[in-house]
PDB file of N, CA and C in Angstrom:
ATOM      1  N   UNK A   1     128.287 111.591 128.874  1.00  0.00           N
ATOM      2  CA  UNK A   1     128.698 111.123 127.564  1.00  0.00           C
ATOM      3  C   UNK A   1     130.156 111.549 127.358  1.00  0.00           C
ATOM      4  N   UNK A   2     131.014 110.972 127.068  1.00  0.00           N
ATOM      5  CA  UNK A   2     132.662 110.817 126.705  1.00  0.00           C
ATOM      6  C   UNK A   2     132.624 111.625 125.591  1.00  0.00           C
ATOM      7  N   UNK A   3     133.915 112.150 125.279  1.00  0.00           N
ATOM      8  CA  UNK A   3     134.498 112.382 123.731  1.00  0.00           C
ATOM      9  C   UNK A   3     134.567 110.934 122.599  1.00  0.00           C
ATOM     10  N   UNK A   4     134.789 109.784 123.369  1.00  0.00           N
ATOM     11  CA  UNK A   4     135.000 108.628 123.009  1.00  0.00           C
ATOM     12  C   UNK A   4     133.267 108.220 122.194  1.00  0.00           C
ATOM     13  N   UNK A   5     132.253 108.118 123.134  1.00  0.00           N
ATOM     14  CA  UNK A   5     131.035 107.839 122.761  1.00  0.00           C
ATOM     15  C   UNK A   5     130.480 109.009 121.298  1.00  0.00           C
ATOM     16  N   UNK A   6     131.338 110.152 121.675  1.00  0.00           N
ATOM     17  CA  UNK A   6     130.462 111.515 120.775  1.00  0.00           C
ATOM     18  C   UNK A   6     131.551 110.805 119.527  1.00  0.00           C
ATOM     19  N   UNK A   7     132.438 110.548 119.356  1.00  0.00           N
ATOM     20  CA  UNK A   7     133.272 110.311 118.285  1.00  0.00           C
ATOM     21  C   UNK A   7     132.701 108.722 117.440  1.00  0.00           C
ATOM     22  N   UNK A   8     131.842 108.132 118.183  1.00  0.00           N
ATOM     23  CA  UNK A   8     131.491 106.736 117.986  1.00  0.00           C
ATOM     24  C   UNK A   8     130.139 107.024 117.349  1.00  0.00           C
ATOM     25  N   UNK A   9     129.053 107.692 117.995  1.00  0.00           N
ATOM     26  CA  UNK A   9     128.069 108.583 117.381  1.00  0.00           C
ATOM     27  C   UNK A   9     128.069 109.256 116.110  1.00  0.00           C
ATOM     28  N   UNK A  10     129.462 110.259 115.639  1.00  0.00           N
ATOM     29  CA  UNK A  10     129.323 110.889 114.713  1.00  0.00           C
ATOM     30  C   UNK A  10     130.277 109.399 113.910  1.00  0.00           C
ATOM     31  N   UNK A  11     130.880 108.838 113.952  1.00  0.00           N
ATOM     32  CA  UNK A  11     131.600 107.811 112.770  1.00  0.00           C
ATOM     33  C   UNK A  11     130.324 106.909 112.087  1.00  0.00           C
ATOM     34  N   UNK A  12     129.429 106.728 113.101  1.00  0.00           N
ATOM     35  CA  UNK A  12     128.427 105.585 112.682  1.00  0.00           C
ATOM     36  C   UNK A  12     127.388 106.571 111.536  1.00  0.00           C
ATOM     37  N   UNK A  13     127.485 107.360 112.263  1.00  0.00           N
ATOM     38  CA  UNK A  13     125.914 108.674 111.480  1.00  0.00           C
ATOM     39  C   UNK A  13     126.666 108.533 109.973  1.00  0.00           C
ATOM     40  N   UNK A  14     128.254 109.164 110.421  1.00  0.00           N
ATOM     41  CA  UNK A  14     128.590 109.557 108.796  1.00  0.00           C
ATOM     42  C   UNK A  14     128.485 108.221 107.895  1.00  0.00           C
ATOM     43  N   UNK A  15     128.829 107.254 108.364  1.00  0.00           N
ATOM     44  CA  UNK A  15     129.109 106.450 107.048  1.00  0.00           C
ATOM     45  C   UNK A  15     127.599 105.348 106.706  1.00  0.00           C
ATOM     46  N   UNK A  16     126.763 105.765 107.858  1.00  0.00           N
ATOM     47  CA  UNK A  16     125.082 105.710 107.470  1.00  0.00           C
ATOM     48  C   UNK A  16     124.688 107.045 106.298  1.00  0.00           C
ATOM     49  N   UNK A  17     124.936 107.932 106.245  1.00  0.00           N
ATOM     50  CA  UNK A  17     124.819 108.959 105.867  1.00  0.00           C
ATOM     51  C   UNK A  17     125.493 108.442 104.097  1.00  0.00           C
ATOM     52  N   UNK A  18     127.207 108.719 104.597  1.00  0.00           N
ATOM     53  CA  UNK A  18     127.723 108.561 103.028  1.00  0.00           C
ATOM     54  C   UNK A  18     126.512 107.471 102.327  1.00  0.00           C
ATOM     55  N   UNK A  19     125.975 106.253 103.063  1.00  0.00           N
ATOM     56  CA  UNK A  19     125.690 105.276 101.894  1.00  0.00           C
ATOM     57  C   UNK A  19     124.423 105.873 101.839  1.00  0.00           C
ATOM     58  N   UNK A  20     123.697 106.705 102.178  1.00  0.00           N
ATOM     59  CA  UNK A  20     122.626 107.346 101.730  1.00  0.00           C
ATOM     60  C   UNK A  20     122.874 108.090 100.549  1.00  0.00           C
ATOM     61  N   UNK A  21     123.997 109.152 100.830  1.00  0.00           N
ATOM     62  CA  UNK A  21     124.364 109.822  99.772  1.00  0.00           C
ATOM     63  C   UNK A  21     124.774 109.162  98.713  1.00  0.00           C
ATOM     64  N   UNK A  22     125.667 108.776  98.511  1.00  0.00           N
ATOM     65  CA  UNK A  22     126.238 107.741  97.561  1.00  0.00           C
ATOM     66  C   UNK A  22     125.569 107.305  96.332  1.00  0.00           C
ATOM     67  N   UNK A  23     124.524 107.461  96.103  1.00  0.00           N
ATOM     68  CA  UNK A  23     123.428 106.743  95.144  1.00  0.00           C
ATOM     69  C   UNK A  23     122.793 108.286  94.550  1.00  0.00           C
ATOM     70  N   UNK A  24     122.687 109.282  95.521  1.00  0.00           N
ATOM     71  CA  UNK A  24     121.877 110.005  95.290  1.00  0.00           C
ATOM     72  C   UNK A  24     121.973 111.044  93.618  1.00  0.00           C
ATOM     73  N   UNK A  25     121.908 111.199  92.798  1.00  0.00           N
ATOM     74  CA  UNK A  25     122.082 112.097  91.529  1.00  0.00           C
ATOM     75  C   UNK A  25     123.348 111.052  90.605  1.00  0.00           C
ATOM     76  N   UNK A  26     123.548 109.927  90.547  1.00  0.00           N
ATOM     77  CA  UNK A  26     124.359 109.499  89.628  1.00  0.00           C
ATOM     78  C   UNK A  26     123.773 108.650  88.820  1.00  0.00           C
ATOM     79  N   UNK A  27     124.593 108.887  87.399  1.00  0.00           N
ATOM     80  CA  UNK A  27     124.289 108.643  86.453  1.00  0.00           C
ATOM     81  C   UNK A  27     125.445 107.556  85.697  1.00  0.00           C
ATOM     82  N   UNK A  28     124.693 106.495  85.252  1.00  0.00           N
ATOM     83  CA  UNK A  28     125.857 105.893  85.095  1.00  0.00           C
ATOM     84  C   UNK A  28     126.522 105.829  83.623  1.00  0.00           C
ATOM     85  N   UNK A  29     127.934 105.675  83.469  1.00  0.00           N
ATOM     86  CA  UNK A  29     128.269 105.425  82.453  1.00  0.00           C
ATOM     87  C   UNK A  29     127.503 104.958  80.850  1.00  0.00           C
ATOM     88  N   UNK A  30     126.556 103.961  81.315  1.00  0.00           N
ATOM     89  CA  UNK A  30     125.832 103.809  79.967  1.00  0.00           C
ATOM     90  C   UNK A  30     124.666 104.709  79.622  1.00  0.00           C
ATOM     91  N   UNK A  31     123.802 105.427  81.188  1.00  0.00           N
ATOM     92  CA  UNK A  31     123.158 106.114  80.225  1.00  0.00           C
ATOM     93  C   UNK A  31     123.411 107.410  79.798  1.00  0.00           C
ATOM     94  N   UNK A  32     125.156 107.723  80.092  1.00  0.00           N
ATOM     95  CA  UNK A  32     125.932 109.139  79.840  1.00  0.00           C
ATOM     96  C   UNK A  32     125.972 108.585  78.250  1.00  0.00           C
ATOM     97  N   UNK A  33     126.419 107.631  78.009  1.00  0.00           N
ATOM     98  CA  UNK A  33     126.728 107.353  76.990  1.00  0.00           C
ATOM     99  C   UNK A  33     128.251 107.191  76.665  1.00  0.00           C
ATOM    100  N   UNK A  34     128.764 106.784  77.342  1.00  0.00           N
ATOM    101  CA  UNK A  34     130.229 107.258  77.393  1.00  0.00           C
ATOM    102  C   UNK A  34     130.844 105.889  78.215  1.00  0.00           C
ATOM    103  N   UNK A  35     131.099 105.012  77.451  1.00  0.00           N
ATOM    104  CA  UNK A  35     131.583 103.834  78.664  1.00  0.00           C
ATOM    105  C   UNK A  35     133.046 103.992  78.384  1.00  0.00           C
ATOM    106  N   UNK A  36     133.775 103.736  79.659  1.00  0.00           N
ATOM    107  CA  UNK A  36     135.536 103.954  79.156  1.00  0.00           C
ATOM    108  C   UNK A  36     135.685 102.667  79.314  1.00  0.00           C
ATOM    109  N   UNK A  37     136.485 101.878  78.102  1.00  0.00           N
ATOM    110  CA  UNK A  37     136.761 100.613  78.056  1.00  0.00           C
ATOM    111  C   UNK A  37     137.730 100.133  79.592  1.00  0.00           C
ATOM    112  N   UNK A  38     137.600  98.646  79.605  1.00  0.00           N
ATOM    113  CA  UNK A  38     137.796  97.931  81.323  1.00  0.00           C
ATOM    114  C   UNK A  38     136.733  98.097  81.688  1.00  0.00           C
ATOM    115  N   UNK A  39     135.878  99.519  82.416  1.00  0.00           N
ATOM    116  CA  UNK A  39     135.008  99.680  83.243  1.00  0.00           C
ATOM    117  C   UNK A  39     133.791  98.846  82.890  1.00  0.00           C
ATOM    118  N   UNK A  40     133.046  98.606  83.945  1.00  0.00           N
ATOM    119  CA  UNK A  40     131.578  98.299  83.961  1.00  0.00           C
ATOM    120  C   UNK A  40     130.481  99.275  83.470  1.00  0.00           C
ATOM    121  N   UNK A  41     129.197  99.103  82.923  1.00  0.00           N
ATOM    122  CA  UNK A  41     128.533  99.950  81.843  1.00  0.00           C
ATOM    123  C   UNK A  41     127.890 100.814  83.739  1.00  0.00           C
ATOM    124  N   UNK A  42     127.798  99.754  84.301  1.00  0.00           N
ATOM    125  CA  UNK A  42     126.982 100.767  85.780  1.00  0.00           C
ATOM    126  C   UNK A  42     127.404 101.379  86.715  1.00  0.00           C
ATOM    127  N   UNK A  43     129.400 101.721  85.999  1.00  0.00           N
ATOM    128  CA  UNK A  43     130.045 102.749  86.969  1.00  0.00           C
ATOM    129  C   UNK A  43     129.657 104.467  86.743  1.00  0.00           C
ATOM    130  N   UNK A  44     129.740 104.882  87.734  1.00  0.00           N
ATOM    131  CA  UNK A  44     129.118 106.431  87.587  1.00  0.00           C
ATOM    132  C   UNK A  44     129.997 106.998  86.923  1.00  0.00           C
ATOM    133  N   UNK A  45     129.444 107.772  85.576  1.00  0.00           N
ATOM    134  CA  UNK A  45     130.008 108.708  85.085  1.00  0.00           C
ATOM    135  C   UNK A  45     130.730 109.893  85.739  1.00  0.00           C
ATOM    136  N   UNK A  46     130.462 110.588  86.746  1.00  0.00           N
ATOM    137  CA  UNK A  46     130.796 111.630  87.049  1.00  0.00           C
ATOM    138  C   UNK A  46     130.246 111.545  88.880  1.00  0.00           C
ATOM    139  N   UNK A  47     131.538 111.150  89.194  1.00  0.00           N
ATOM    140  CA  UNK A  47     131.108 110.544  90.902  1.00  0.00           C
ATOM    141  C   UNK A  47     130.643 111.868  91.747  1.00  0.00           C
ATOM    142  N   UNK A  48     131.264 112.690  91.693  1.00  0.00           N
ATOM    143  CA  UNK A  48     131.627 113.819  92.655  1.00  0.00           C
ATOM    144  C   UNK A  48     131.544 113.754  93.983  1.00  0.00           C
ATOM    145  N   UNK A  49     132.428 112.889  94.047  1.00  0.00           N
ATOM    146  CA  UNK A  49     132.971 112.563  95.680  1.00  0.00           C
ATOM    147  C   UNK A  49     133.153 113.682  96.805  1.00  0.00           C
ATOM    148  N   UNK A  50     133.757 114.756  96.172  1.00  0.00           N
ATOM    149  CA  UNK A  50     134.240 115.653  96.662  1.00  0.00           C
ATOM    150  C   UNK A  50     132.916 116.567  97.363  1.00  0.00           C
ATOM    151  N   UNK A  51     131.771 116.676  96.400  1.00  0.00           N
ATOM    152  CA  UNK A  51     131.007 117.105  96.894  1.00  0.00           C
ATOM    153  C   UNK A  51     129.936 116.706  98.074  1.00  0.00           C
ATOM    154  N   UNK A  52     129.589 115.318  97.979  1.00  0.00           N
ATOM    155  CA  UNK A  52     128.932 114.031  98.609  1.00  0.00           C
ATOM    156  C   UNK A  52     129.871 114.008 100.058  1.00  0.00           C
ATOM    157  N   UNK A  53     130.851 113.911 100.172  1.00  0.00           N
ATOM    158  CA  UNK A  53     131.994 113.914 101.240  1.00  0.00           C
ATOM    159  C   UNK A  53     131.623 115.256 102.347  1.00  0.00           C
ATOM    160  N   UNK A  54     131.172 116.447 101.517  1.00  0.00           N
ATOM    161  CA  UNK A  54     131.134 117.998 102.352  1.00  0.00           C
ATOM    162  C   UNK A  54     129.816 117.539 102.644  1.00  0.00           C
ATOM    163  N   UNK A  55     128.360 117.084 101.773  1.00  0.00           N
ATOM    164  CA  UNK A  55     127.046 116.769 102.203  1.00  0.00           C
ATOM    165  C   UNK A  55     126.907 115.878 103.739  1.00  0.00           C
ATOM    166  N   UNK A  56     127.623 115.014 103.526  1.00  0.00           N
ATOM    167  CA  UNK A  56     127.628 113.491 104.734  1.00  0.00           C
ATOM    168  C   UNK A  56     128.027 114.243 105.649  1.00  0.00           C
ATOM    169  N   UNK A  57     129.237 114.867 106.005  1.00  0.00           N
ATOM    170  CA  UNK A  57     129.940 115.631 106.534  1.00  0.00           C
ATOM    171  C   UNK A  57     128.501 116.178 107.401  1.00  0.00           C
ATOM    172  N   UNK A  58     128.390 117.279 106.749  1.00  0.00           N
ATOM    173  CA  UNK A  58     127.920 118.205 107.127  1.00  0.00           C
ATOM    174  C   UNK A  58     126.698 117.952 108.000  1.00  0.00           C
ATOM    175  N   UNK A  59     125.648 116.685 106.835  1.00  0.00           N
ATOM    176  CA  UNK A  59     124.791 116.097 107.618  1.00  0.00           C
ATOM    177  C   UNK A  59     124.895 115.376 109.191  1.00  0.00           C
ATOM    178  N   UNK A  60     126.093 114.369 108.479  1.00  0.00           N
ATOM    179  CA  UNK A  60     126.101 114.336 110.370  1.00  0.00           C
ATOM    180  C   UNK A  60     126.983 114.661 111.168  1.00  0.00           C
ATOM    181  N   UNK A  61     127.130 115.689 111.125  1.00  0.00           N
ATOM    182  CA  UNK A  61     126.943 116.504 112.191  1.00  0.00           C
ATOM    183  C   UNK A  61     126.315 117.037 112.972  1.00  0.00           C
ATOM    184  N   UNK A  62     124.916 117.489 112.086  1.00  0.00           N
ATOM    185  CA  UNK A  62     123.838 118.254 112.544  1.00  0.00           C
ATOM    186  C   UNK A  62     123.064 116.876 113.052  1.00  0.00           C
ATOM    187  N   UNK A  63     123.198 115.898 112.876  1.00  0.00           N
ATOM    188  CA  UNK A  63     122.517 114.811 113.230  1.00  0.00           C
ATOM    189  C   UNK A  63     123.076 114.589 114.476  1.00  0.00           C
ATOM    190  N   UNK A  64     124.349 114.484 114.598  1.00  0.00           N
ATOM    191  CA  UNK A  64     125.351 113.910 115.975  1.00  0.00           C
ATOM    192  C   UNK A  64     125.177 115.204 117.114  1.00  0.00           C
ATOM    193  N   UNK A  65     125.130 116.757 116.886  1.00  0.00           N
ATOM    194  CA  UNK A  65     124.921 117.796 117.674  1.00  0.00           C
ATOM    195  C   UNK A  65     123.284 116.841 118.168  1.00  0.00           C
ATOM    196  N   UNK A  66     122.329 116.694 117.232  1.00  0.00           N
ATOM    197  CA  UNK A  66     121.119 116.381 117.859  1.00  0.00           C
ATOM    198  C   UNK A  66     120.534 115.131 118.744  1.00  0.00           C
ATOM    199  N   UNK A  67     121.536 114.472 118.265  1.00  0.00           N
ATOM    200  CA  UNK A  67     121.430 113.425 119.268  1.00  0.00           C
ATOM    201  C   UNK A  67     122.444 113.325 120.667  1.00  0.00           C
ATOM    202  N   UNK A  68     123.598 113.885 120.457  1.00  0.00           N
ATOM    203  CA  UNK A  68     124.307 113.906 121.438  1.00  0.00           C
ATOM    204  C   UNK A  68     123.503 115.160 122.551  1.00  0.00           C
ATOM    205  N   UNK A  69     122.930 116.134 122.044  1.00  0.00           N
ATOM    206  CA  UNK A  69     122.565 116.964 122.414  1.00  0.00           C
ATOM    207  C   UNK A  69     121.031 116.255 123.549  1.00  0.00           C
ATOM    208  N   UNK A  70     120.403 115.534 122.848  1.00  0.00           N
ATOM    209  CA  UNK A  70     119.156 114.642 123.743  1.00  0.00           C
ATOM    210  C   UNK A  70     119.737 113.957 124.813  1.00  0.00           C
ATOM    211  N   UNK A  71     120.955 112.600 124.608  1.00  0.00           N
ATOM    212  CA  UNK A  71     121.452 112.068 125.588  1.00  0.00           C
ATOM    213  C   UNK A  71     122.019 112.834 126.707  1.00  0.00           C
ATOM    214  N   UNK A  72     122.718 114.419 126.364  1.00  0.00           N
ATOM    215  CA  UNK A  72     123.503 114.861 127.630  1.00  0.00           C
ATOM    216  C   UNK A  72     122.191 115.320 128.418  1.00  0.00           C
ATOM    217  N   UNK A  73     121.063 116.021 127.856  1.00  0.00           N
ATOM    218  CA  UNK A  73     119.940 116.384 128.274  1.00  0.00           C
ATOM    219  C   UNK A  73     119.432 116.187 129.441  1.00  0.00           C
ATOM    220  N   UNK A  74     119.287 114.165 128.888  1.00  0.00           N
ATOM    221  CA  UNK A  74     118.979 113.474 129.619  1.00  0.00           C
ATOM    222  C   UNK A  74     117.160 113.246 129.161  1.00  0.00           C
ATOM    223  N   UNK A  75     116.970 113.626 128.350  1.00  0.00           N
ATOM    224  CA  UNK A  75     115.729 113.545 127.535  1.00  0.00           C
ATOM    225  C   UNK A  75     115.449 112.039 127.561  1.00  0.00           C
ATOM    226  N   UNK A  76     116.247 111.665 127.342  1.00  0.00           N
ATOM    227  CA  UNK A  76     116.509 109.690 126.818  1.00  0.00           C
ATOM    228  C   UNK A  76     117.482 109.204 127.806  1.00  0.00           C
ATOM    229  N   UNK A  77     117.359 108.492 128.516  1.00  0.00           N
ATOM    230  CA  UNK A  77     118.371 107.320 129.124  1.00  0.00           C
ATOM    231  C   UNK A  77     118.536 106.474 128.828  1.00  0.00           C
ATOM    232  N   UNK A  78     119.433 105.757 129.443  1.00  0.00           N
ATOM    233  CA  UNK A  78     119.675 104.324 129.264  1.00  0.00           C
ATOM    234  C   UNK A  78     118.219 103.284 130.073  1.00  0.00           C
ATOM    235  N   UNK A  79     117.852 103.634 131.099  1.00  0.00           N
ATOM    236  CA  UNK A  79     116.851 103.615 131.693  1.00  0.00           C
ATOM    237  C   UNK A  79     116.026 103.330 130.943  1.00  0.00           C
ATOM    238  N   UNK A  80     115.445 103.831 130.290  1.00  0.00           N
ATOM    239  CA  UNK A  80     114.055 104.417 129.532  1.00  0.00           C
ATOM    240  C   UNK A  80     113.719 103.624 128.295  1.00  0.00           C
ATOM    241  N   UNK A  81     115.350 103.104 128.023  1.00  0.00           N
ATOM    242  CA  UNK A  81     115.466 102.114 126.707  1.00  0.00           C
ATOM    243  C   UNK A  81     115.628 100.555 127.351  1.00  0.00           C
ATOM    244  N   UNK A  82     115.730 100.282 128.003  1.00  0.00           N
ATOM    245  CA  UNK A  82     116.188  98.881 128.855  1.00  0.00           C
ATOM    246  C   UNK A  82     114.716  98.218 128.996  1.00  0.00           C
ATOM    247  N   UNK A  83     114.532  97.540 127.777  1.00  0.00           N
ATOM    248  CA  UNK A  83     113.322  97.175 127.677  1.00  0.00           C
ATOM    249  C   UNK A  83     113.001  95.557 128.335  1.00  0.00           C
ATOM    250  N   UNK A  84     114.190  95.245 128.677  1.00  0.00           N
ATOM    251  CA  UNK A  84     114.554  93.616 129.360  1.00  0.00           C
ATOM    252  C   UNK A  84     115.309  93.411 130.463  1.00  0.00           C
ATOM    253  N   UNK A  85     114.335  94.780 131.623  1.00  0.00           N
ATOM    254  CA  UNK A  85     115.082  94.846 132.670  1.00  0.00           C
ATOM    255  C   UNK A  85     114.195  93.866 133.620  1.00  0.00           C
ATOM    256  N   UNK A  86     114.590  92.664 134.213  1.00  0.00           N
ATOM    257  CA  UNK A  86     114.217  92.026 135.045  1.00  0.00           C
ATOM    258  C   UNK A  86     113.381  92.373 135.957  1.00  0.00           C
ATOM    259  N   UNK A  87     113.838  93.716 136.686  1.00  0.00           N
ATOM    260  CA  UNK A  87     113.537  94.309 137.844  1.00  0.00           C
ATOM    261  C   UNK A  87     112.399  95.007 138.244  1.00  0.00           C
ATOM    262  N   UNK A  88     111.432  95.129 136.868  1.00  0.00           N
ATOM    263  CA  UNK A  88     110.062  95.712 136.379  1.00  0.00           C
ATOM    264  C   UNK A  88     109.454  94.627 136.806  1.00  0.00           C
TER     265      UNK A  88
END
């Protein structure tokens, strides 16, 4: 496995991850009660990006150590997944 593949692994996890996070504890503007005129009534009151950003983060990572960690193993191949190999 490359630096290239481990860097392709953890980009995909995180931004599977952020849109997990993303939704998780927000509250939106209308039922804060507090709409700031322009905005939409179903923008989040209080995003906290900052925090959600260290969560994703953090998550995959521990996700990308665990999977990168199976493939170098060798637990899983390419082999093993090649479910439309002719040669069977």
């Amino acid at each position: 496995m490359t630096i290239t593949s481990i860097i392709v692994v953890f980009a995909v996890l995180w931004f599977l991850t952020l849109f997990i996070v993303l939704p998780i504890g927000e509250v939106s503007q209308a039922e804060d009660g507090r709409v700031v005129p322009g905005t939409p009534e179903g923008a989040p009151a209080h995003p906290h990006m900052k925090r959600k950003l260290i969560i994703t983060t953090l998550v995959a990572s521990i996700l990308s150590a665990i999977i990168c960690g199976i493939i170098i193993s060798g637990a899983i191949t390419i082999e093993m997944l090649d479910v439309f190999d002719p040669t069977e």
